[in-house]
N, C-alpha and C. Protein backbone atom coordinates (compact mmCIF):
# COMPACT_ATOMS: atom_id res chain seq x y z
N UNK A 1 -113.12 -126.85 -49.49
CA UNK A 1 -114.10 -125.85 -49.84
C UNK A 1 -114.09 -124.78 -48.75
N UNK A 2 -114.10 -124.07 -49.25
CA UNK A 2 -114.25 -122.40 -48.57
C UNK A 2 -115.46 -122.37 -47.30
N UNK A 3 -115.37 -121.36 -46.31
CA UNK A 3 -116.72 -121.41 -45.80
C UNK A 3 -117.67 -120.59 -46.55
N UNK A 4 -117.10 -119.53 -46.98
CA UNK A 4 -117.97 -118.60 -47.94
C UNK A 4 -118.89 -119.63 -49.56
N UNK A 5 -118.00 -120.56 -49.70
CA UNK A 5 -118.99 -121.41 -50.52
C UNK A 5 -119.50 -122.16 -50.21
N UNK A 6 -119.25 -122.53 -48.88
CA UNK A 6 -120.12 -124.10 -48.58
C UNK A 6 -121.58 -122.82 -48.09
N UNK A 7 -121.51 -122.02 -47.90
CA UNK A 7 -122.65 -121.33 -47.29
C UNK A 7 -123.28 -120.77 -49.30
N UNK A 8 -122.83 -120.32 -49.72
CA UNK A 8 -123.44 -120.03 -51.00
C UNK A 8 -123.70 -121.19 -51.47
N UNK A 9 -123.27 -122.58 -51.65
CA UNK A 9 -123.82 -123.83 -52.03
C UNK A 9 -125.07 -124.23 -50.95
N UNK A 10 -124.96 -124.38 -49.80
CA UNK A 10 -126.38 -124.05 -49.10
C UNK A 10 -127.33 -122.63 -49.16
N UNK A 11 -127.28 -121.60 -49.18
CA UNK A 11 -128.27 -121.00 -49.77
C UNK A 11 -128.82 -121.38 -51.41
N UNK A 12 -128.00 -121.44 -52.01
CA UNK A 12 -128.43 -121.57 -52.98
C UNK A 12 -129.28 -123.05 -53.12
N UNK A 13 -129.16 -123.98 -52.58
CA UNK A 13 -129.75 -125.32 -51.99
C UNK A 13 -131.16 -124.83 -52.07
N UNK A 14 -131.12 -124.36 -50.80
CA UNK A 14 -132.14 -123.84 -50.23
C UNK A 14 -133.21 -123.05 -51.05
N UNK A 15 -132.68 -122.41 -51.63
CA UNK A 15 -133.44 -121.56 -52.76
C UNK A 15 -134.08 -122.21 -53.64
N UNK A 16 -133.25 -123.34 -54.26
CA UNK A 16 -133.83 -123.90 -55.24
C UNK A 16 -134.52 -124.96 -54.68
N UNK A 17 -134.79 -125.28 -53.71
CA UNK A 17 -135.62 -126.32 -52.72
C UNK A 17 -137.20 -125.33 -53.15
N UNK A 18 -136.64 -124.28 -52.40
CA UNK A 18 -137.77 -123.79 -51.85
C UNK A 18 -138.60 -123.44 -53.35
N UNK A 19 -137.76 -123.02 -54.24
CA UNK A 19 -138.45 -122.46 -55.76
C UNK A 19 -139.69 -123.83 -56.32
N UNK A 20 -138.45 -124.99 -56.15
CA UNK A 20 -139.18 -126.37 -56.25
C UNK A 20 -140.66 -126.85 -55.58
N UNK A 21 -140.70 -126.47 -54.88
CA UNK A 21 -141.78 -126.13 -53.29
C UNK A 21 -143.16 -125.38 -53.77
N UNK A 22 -142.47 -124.20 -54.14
CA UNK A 22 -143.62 -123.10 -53.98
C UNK A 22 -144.16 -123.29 -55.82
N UNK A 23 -143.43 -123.99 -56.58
CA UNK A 23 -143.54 -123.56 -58.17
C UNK A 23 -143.06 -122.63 -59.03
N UNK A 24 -141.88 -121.60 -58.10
CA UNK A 24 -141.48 -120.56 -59.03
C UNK A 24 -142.28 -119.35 -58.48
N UNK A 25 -143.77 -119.74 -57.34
CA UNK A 25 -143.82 -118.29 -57.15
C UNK A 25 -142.94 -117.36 -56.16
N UNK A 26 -143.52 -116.17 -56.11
CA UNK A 26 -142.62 -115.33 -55.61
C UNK A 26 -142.61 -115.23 -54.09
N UNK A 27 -141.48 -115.80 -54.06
CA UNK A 27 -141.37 -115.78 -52.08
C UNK A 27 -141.45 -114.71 -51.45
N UNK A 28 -141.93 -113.67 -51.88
CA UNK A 28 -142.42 -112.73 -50.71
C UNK A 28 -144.02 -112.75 -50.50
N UNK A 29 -144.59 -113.64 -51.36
CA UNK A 29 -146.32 -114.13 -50.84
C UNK A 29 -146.23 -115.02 -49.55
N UNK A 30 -146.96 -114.44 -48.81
CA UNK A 30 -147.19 -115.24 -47.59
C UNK A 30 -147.77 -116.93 -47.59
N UNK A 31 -146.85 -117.74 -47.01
CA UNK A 31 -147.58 -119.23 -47.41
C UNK A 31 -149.21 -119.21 -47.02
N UNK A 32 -149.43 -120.13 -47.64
CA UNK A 32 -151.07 -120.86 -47.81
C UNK A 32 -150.88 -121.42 -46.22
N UNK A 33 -151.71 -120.94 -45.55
CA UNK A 33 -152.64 -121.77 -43.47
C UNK A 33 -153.50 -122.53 -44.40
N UNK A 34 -153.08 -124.01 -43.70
CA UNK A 34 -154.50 -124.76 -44.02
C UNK A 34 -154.13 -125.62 -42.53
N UNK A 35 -155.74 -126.10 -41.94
CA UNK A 35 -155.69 -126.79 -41.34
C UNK A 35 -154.56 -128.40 -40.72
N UNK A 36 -153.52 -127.98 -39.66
CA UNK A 36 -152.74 -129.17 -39.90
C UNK A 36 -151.55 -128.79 -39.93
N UNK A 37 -150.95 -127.99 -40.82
CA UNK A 37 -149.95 -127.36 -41.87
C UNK A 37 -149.02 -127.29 -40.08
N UNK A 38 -148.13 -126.99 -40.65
CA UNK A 38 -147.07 -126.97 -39.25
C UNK A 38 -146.89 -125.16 -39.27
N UNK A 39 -146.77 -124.30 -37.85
CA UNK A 39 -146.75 -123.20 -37.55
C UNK A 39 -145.71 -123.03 -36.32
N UNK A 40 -145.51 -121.85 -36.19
CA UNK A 40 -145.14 -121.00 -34.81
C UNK A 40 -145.41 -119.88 -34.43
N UNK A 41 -144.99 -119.44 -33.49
CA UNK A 41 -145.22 -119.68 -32.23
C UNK A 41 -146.71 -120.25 -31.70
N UNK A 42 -146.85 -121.27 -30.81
CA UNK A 42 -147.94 -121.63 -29.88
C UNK A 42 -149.04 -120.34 -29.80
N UNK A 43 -149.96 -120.47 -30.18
CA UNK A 43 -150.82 -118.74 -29.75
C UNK A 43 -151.35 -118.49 -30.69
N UNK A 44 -150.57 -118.04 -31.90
CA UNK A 44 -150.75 -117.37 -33.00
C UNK A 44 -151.92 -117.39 -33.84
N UNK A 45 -152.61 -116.60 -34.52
CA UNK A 45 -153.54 -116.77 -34.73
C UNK A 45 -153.66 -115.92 -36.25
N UNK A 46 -154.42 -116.76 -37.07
CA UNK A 46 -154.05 -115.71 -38.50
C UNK A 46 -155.80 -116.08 -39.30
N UNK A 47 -156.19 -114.65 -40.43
CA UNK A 47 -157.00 -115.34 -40.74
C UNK A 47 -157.02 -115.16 -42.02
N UNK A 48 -157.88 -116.34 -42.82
CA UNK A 48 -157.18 -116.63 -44.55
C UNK A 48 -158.66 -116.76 -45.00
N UNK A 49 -159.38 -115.80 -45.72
CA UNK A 49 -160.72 -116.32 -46.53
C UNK A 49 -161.85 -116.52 -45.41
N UNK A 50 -161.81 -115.68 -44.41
CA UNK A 50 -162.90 -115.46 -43.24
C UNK A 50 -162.41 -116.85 -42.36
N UNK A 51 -161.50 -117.64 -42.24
CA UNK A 51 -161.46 -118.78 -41.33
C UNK A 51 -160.41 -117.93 -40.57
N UNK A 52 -160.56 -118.26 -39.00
CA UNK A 52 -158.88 -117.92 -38.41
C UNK A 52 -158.74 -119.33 -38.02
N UNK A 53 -157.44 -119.21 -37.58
CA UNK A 53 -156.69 -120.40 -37.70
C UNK A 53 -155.92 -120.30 -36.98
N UNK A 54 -155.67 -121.21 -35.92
CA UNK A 54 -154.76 -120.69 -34.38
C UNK A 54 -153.45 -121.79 -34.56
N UNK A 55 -152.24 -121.22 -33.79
CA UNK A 55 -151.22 -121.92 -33.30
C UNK A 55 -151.63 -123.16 -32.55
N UNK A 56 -151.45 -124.57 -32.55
CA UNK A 56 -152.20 -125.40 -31.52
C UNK A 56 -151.13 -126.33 -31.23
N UNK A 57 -150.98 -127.01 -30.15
CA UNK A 57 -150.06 -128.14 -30.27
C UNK A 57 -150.81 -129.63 -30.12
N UNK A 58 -151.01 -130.29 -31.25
CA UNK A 58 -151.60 -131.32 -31.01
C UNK A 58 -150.58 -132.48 -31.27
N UNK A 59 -150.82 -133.80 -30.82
CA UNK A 59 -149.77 -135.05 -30.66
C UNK A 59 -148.28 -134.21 -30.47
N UNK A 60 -147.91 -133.25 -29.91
CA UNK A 60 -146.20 -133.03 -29.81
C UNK A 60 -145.88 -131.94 -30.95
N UNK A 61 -146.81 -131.58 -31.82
CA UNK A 61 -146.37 -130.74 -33.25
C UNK A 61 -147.07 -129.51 -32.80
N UNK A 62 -146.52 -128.38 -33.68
CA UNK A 62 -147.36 -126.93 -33.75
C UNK A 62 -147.89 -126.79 -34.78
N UNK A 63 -149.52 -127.22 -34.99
CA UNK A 63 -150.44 -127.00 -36.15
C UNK A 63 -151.30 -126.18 -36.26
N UNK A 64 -151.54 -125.60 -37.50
CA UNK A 64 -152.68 -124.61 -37.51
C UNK A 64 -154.08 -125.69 -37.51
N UNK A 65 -155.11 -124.79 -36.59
CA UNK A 65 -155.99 -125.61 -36.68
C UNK A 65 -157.51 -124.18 -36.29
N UNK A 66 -158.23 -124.81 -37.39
CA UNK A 66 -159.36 -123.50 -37.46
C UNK A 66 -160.04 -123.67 -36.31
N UNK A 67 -160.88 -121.93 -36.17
CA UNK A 67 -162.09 -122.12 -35.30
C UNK A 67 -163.20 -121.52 -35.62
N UNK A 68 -163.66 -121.38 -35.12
CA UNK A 68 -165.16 -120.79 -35.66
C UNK A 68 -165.49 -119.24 -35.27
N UNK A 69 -165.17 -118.11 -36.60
CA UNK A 69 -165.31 -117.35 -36.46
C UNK A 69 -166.58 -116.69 -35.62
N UNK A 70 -166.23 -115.65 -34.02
CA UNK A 70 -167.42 -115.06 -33.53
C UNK A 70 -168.19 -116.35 -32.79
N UNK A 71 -169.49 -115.95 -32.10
CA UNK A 71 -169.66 -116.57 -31.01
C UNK A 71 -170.00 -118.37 -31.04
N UNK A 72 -169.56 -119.01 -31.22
CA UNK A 72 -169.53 -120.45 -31.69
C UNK A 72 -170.68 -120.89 -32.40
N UNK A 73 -170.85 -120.29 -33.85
CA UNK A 73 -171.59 -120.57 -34.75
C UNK A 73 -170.34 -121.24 -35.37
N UNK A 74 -171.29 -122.81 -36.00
CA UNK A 74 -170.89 -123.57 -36.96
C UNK A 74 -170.53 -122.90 -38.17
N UNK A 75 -169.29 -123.29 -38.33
CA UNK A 75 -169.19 -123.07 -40.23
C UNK A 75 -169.61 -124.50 -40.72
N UNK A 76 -170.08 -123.30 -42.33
CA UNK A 76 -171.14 -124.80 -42.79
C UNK A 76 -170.08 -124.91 -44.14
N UNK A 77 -170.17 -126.10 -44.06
CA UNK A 77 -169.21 -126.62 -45.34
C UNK A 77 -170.14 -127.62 -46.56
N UNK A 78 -170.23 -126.65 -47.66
CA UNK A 78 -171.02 -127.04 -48.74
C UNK A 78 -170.31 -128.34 -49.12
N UNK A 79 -171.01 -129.56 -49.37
CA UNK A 79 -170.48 -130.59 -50.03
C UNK A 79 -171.22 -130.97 -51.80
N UNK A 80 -170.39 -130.95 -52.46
CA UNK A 80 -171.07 -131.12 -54.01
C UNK A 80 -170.75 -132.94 -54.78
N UNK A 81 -171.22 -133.37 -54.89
CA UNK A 81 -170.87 -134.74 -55.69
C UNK A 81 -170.91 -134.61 -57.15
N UNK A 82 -170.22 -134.37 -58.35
CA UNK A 82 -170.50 -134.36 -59.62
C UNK A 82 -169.31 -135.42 -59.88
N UNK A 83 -169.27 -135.76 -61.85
CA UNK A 83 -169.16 -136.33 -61.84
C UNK A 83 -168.22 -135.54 -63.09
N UNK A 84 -166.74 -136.36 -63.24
CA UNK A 84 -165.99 -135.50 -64.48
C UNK A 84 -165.10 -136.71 -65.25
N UNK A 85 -164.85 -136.10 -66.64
CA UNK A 85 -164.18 -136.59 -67.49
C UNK A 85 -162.71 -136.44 -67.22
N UNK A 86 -162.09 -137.28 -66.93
CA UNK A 86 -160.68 -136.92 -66.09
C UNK A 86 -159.90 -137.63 -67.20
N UNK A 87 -159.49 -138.08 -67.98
CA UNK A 87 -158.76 -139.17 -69.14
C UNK A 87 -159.77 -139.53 -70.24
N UNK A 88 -159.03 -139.26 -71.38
CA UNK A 88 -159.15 -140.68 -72.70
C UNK A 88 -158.44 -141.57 -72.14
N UNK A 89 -159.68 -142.84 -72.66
CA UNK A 89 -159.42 -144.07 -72.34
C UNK A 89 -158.14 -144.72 -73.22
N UNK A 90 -157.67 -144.21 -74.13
CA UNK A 90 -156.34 -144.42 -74.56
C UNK A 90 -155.03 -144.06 -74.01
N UNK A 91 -155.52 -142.91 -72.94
CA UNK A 91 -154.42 -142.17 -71.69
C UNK A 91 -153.84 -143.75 -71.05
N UNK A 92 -154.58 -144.49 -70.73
CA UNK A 92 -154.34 -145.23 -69.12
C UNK A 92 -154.37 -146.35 -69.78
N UNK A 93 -152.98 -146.82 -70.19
CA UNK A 93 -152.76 -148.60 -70.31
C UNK A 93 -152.62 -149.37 -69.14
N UNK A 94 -153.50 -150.39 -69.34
CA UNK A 94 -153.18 -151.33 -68.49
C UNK A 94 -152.22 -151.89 -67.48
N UNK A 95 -152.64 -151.73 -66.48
CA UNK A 95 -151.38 -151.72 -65.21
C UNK A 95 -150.82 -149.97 -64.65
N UNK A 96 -151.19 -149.34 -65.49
CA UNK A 96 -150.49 -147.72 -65.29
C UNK A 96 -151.48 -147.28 -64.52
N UNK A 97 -150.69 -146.24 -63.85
CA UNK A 97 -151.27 -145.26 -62.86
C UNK A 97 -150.82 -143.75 -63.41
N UNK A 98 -152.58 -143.11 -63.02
CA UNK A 98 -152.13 -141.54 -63.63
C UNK A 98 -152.89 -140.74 -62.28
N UNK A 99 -151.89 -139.60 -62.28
CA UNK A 99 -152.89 -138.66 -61.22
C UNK A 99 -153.34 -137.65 -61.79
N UNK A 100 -154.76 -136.61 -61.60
CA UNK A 100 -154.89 -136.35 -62.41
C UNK A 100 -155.74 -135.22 -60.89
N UNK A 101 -155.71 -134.12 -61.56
CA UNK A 101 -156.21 -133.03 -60.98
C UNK A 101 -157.84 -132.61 -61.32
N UNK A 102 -159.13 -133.04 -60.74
CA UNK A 102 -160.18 -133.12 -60.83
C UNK A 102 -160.83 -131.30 -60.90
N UNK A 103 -161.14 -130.79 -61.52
CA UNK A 103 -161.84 -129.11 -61.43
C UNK A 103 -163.25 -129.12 -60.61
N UNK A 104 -163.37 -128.27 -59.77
CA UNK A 104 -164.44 -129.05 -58.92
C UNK A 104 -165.49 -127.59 -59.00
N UNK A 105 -166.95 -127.67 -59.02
CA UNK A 105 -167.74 -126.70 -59.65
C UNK A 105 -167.48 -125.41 -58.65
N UNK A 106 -167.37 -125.79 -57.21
CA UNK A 106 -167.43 -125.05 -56.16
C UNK A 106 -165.61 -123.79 -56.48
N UNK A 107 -165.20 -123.98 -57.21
CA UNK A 107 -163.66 -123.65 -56.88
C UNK A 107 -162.65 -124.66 -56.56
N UNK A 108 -161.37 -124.43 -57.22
CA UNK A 108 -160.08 -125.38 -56.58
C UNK A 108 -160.25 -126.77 -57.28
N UNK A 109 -159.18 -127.59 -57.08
CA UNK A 109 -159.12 -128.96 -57.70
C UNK A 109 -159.04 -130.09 -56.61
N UNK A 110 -159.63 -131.71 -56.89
CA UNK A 110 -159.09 -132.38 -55.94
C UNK A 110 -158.65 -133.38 -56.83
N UNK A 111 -157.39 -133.57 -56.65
CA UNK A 111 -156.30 -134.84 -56.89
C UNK A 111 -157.12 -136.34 -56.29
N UNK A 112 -156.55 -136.87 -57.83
CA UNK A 112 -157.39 -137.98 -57.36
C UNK A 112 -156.14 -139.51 -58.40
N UNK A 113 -155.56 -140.01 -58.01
CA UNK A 113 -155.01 -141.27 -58.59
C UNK A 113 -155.89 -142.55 -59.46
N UNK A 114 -155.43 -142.49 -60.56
CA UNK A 114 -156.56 -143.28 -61.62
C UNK A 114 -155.57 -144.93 -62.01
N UNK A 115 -156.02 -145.54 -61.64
CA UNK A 115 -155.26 -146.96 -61.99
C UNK A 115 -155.79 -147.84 -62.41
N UNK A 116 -155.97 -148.95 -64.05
CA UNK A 116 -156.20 -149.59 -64.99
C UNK A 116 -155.75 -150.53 -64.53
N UNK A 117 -156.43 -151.39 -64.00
CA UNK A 117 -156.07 -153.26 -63.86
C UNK A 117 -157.02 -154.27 -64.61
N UNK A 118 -156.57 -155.22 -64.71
CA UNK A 118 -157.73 -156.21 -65.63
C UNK A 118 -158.90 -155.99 -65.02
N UNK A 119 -159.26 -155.97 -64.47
CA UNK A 119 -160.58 -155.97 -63.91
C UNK A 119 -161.67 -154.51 -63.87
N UNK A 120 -160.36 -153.32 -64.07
CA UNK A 120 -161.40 -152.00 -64.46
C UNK A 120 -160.68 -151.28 -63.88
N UNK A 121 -161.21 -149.78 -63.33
CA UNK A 121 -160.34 -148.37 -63.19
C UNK A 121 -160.87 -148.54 -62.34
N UNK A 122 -159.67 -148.20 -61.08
CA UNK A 122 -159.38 -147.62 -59.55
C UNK A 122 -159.21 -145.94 -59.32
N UNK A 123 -160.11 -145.36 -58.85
CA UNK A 123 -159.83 -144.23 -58.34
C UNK A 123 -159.64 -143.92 -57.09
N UNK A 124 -158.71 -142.91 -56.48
CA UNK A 124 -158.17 -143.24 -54.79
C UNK A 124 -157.93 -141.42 -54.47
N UNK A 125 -158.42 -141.08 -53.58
CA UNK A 125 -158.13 -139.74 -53.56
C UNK A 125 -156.40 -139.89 -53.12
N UNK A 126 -156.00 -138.83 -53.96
CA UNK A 126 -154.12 -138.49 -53.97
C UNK A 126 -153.40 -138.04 -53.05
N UNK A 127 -154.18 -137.51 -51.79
CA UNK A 127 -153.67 -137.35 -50.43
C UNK A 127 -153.56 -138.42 -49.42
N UNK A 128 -152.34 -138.65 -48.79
CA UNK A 128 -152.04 -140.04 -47.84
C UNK A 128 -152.95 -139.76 -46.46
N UNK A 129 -153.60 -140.55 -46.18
CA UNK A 129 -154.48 -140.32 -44.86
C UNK A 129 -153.51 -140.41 -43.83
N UNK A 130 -152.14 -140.54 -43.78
CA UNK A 130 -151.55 -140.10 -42.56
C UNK A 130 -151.17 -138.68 -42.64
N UNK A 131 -150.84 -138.24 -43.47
CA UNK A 131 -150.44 -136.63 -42.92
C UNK A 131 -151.18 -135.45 -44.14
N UNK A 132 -151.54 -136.34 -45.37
CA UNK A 132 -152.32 -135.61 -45.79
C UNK A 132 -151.28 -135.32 -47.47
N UNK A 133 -150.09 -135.44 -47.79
CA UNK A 133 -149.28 -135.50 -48.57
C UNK A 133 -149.53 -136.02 -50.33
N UNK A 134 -149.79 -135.91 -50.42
CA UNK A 134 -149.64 -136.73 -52.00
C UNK A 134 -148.91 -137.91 -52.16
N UNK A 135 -149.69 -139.11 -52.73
CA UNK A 135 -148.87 -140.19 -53.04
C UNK A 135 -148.61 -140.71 -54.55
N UNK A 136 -147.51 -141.55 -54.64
CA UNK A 136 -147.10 -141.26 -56.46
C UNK A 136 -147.09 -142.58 -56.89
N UNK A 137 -147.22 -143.03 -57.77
CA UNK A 137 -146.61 -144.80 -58.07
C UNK A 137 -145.65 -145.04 -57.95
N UNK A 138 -144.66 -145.65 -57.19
CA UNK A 138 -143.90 -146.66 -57.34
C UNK A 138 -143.66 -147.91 -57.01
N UNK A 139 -143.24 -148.49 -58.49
CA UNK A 139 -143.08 -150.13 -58.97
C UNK A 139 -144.43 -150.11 -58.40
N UNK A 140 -144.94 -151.15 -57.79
CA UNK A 140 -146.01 -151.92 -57.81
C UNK A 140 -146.93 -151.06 -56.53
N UNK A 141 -146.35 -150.14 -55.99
CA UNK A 141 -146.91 -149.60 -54.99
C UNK A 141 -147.81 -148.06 -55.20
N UNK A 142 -148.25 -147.19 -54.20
CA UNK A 142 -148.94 -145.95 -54.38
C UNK A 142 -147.64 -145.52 -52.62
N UNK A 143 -146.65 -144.74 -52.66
CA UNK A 143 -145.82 -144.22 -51.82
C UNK A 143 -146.30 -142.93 -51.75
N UNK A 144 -146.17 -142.76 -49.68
CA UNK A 144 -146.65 -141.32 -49.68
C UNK A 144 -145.35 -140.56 -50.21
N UNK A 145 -145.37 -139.21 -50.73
CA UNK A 145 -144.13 -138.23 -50.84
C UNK A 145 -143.31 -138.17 -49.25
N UNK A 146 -144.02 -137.71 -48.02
CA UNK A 146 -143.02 -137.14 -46.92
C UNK A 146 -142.73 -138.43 -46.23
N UNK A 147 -144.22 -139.77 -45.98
CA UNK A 147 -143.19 -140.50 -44.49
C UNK A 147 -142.91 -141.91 -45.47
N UNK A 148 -143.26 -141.95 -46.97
CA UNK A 148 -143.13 -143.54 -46.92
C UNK A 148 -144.25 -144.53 -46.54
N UNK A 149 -145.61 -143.72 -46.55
CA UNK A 149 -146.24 -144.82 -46.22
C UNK A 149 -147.12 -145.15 -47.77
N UNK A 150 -147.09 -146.63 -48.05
CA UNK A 150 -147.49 -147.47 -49.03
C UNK A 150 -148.66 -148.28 -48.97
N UNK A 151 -149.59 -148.39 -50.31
CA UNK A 151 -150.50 -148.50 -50.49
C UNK A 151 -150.99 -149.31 -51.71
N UNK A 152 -151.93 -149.94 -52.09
CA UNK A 152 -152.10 -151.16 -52.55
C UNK A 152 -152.67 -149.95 -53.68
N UNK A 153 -152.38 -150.00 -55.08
CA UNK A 153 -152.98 -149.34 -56.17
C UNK A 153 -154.39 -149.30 -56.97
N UNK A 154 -155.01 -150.83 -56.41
CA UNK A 154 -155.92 -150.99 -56.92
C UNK A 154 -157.22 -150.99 -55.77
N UNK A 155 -156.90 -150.82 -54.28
CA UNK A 155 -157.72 -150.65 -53.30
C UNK A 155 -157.90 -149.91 -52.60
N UNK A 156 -156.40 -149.34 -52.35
CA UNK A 156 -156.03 -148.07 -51.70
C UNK A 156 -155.72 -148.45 -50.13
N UNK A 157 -155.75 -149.96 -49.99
CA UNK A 157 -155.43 -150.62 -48.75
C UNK A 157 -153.88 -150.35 -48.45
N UNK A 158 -154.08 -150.13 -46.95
CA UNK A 158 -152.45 -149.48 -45.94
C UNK A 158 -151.57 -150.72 -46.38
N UNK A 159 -150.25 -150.87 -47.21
CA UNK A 159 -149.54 -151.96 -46.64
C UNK A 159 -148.27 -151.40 -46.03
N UNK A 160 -147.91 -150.41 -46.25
CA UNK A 160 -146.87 -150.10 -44.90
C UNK A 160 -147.06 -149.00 -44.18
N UNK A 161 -146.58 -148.50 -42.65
CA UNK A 161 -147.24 -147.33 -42.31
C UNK A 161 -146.12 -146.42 -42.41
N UNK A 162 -146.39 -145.13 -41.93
CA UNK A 162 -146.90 -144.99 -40.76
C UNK A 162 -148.86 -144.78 -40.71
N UNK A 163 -149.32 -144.42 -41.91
CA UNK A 163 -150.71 -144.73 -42.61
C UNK A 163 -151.26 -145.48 -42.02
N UNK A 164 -152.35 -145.66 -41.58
CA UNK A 164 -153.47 -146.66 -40.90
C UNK A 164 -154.71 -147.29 -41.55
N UNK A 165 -154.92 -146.13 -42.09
CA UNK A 165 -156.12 -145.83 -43.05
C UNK A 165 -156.12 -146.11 -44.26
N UNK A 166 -157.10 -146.67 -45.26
CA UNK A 166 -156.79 -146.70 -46.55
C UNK A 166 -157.16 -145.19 -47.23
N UNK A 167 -156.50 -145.38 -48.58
CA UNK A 167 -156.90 -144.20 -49.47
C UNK A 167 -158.29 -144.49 -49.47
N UNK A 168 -159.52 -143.01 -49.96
CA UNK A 168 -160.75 -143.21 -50.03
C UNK A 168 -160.82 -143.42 -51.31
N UNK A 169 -161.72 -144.33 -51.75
CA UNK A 169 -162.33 -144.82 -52.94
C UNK A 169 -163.30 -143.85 -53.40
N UNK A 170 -162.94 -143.28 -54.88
CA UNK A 170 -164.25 -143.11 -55.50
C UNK A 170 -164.65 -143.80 -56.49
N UNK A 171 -165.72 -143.42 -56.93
CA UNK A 171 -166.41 -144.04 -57.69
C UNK A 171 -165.81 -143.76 -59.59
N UNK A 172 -165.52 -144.91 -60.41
CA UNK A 172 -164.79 -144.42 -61.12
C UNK A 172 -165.43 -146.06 -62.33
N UNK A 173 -165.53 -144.80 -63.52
CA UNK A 173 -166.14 -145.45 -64.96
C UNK A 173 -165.54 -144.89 -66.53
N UNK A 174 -165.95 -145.98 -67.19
CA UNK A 174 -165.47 -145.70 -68.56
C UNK A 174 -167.10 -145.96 -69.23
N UNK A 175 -166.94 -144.83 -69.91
CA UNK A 175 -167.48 -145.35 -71.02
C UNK A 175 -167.41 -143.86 -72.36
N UNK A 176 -167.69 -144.19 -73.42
CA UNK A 176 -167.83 -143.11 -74.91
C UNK A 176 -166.16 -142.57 -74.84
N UNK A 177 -164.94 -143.84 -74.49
CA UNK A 177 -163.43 -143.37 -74.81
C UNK A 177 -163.24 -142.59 -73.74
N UNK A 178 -163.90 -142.65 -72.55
CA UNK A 178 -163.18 -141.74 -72.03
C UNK A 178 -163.40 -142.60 -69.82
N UNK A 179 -162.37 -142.01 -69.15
CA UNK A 179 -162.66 -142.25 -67.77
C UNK A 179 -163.39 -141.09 -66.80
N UNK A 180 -164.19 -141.50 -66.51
CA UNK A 180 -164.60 -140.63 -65.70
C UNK A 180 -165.56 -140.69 -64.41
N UNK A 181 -164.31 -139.92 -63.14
CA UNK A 181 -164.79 -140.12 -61.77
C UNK A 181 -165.88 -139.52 -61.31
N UNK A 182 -166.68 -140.17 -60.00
CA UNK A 182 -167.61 -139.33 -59.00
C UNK A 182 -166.59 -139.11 -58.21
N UNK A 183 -166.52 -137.41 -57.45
CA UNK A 183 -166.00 -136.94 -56.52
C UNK A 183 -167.02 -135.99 -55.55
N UNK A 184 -167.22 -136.33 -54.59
CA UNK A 184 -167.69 -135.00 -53.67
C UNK A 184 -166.29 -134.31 -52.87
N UNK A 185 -166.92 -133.24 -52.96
CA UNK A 185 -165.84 -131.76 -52.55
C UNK A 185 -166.23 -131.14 -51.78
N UNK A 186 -165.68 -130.16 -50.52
CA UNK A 186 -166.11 -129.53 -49.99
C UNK A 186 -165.66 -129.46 -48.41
């Protein structure tokens, strides 16, 4: 292979990584700063929706991490608890796991993993408490997407790490054909 194609077979890699990534939007939008998210240079400082959000190096990494806009007044973070219809109860056979994107009154969605065992419906929020990632079913497990860390489907208990923590439990019911979780947001 050519060098001129092994480099057009890696861009083009790359491209379609990244298309995969973003959803198809258009890569000249500036990525989403959220707390955590990996950055550079050390310093930097950006601000998204009245939060700024600085370059930081915490454990060895460069993360964005907010501060408190102006003279160290608290930001107050509204928390809401409602309660939503997330599945027909004909969605979720027994033993299956569904994830399912919760609409939350305040704005935005929170992902939340729904799992049917004899005994009733498991709900587990869909982000891995080690880095924050989304986790998916497989075979008998709940696997994070980036490090691999695994999780018990029906408890949300750590069984492999690098994860420490279990998934958080919500509160999660059937009844009139249909499933439906308590989530607080915010």
């Amino acid at each position: 292979m050519s060098k001129s194609s092994r480099r057009a077979f890696i861009s083009g890699s790359i491209a379609s990584f990244t298309w995969l990534l973003t959803g198809g939007q258009a890569s000249g939008a500036a990525p989403a700063i959220t707390a955590g998210a990996p950055c550079k240079p050390k310093g930097r400082e950006r601000t998204v929706d009245g939060v700024t959000y600085v370059c930081r190096n915490v454990k060895g990494k460069l993360v964005w991490r907010d501060t408190a806009v102006g003279a160290k007044q608290p930001v107050e973070v509204k928390q809401v608890t409602f309660t939503a219809r997330v599945l027909e109860s004909s969605e979720l056979a027994l033993g299956s796991t569904k994830v399912v994107n919760v609409p939350t009154p305040i704005g935005g969605t929170t992902g939340v993993v729904v799992t049917r065992t004899d005994v009733g419906i498991t709900a587990l929020a869909v982000a891995c408490t080690h880095a924050g990632f989304p986790v998916a079913r497989v075979g008998n497990v709940l696997e994070c997407e980036l490090h691999g860390s695994k999780f018990e489907p029906t408890t949300g208990a750590v069984l492999g790490g690098p994860a420490v923590r279990a998934l958080f439990r919500y509160d999660a019911t059937e009844t009139n054909g249909g499933v439906y979780v308590t989530v607080t947001s915010g």
